[in-house]
N, C-alpha and C. Protein backbone atom coordinates (compact mmCIF):
# COMPACT_ATOMS: atom_id res chain seq x y z
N UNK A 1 91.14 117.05 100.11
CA UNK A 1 92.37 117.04 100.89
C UNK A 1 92.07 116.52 102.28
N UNK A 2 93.35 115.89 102.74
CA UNK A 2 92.88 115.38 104.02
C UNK A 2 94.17 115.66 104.60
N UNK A 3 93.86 115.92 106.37
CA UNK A 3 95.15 115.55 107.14
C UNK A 3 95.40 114.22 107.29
N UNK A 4 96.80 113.87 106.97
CA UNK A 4 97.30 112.38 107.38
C UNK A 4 98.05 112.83 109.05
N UNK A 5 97.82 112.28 109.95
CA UNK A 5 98.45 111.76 111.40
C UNK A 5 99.14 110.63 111.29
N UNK A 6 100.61 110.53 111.24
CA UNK A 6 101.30 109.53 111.15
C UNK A 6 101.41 109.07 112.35
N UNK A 7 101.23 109.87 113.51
CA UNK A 7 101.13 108.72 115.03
C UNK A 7 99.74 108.65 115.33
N UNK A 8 98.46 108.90 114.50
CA UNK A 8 97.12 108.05 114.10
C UNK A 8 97.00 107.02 115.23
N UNK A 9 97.66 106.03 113.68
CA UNK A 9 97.29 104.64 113.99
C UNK A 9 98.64 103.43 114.33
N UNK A 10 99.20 104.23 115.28
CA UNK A 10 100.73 104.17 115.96
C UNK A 10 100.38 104.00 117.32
N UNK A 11 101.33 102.47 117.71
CA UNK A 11 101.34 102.75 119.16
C UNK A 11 102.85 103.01 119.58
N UNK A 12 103.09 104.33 120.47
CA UNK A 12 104.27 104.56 120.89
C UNK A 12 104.95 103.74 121.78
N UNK A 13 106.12 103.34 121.90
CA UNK A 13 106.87 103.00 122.92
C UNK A 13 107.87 103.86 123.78
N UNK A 14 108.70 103.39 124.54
CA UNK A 14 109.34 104.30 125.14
C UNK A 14 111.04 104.50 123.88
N UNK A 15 110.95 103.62 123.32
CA UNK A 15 112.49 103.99 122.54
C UNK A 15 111.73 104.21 120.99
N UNK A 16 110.83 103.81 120.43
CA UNK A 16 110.09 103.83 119.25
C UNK A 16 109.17 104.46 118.98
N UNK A 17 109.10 106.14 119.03
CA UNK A 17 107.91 106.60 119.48
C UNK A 17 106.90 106.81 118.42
N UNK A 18 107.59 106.70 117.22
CA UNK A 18 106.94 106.59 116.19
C UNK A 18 107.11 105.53 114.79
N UNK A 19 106.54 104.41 115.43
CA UNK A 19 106.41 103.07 115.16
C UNK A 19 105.52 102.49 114.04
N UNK A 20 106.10 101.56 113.44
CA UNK A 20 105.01 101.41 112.26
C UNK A 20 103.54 100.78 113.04
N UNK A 21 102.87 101.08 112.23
CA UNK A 21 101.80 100.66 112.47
C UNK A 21 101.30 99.16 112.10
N UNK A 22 100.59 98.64 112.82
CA UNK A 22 99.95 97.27 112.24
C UNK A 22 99.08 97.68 110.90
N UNK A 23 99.06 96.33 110.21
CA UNK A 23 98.27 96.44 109.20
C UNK A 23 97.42 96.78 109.09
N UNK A 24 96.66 96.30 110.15
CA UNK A 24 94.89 96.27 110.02
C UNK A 24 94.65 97.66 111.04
N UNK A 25 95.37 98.22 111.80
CA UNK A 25 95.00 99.32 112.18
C UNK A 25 95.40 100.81 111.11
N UNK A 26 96.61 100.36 110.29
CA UNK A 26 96.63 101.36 109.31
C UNK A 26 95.43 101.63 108.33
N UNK A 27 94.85 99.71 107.82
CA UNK A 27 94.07 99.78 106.76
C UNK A 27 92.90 100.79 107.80
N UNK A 28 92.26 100.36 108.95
CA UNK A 28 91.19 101.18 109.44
C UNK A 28 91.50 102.37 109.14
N UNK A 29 92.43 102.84 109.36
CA UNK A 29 92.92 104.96 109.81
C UNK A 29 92.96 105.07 107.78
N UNK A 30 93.36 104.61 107.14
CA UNK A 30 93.07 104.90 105.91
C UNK A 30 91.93 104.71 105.16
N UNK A 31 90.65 104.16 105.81
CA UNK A 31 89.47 103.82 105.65
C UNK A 31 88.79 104.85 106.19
N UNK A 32 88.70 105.14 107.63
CA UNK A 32 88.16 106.61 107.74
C UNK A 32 88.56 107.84 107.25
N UNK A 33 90.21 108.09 106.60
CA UNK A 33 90.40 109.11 105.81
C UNK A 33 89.60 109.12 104.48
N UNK A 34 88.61 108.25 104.16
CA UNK A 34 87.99 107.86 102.86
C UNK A 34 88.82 107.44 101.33
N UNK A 35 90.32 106.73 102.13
CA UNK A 35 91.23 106.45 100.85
C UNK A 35 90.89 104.88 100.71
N UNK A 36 91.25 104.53 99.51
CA UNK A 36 91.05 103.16 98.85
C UNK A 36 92.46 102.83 98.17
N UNK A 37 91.88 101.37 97.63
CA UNK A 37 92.95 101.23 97.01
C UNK A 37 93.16 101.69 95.46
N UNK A 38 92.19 102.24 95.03
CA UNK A 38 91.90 102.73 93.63
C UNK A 38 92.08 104.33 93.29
N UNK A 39 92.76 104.56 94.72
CA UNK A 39 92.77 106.06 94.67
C UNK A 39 94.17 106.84 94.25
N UNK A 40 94.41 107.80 93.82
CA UNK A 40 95.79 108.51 93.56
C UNK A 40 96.10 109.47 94.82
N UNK A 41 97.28 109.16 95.38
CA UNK A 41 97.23 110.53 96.55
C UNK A 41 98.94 111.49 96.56
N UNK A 42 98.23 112.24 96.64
CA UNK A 42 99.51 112.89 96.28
C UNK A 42 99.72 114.10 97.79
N UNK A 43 100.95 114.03 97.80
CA UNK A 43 101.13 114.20 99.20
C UNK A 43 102.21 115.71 99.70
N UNK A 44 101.67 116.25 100.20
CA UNK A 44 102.94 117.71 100.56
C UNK A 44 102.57 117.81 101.76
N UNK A 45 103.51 118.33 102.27
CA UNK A 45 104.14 118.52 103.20
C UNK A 45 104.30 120.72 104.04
N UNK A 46 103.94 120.83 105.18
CA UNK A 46 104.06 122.30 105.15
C UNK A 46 104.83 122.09 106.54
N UNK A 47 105.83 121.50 106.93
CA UNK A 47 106.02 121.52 107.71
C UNK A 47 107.54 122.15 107.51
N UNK A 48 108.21 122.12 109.28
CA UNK A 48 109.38 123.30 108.59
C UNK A 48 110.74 122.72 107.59
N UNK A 49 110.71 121.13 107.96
CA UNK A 49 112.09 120.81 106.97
C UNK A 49 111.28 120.72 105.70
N UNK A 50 110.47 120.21 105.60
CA UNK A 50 109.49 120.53 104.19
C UNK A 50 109.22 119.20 103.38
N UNK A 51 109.71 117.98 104.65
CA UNK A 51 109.51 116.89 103.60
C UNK A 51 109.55 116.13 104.19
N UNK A 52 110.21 115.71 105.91
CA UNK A 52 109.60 114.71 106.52
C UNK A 52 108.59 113.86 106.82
N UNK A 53 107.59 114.88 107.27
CA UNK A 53 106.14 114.06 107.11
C UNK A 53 105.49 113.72 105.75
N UNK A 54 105.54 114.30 104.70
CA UNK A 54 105.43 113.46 103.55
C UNK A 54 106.15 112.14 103.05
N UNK A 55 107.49 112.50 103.20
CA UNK A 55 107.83 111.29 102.97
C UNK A 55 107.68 109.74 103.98
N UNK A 56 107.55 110.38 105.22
CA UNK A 56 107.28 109.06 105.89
C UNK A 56 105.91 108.43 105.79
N UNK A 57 104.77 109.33 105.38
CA UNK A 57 103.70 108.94 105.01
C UNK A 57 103.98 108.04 103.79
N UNK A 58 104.85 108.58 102.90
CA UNK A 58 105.01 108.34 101.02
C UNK A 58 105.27 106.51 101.95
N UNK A 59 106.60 106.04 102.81
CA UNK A 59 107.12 105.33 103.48
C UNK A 59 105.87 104.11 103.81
N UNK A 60 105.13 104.63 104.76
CA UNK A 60 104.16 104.24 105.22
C UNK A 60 102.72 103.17 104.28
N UNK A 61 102.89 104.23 103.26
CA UNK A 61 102.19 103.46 102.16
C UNK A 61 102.92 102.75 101.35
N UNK A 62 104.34 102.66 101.37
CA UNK A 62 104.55 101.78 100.48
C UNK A 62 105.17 100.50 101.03
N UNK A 63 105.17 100.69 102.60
CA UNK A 63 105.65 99.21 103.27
C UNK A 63 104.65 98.21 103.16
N UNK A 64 105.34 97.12 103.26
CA UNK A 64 104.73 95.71 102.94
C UNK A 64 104.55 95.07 104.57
């Protein structure tokens, strides 16, 4: 198990504070979490609405 930090590999702005990330700085922050592309990840969430930060992670990995 790992913690994912969705403002990681995010640079904030003043109206965008939580901004997608560039490619190549996501691929790094998912390279030191020790994920690949051959990997299965399955993702929950303990936070209080119970599904935000999972799903924007779920989000995160599946943008192009």
């Amino acid at each position: 198990a790992q913690y994912f930090d969705q403002l990681e590999c995010t640079t904030p702005t003043q109206y965008l504070p939580r901004n997608l990330p560039d490619v190549k700085g996501f691929e790094d922050y998912m390279t030191r979490l020790g994920v690949s592309n051959d990997d299965h990840i399955i993702l929950y969430d303990r936070s209080a609405s119970g599904f935000f930060a999972a799903g924007r992670a779920w989000f995160l990995l599946k943008v192009d």
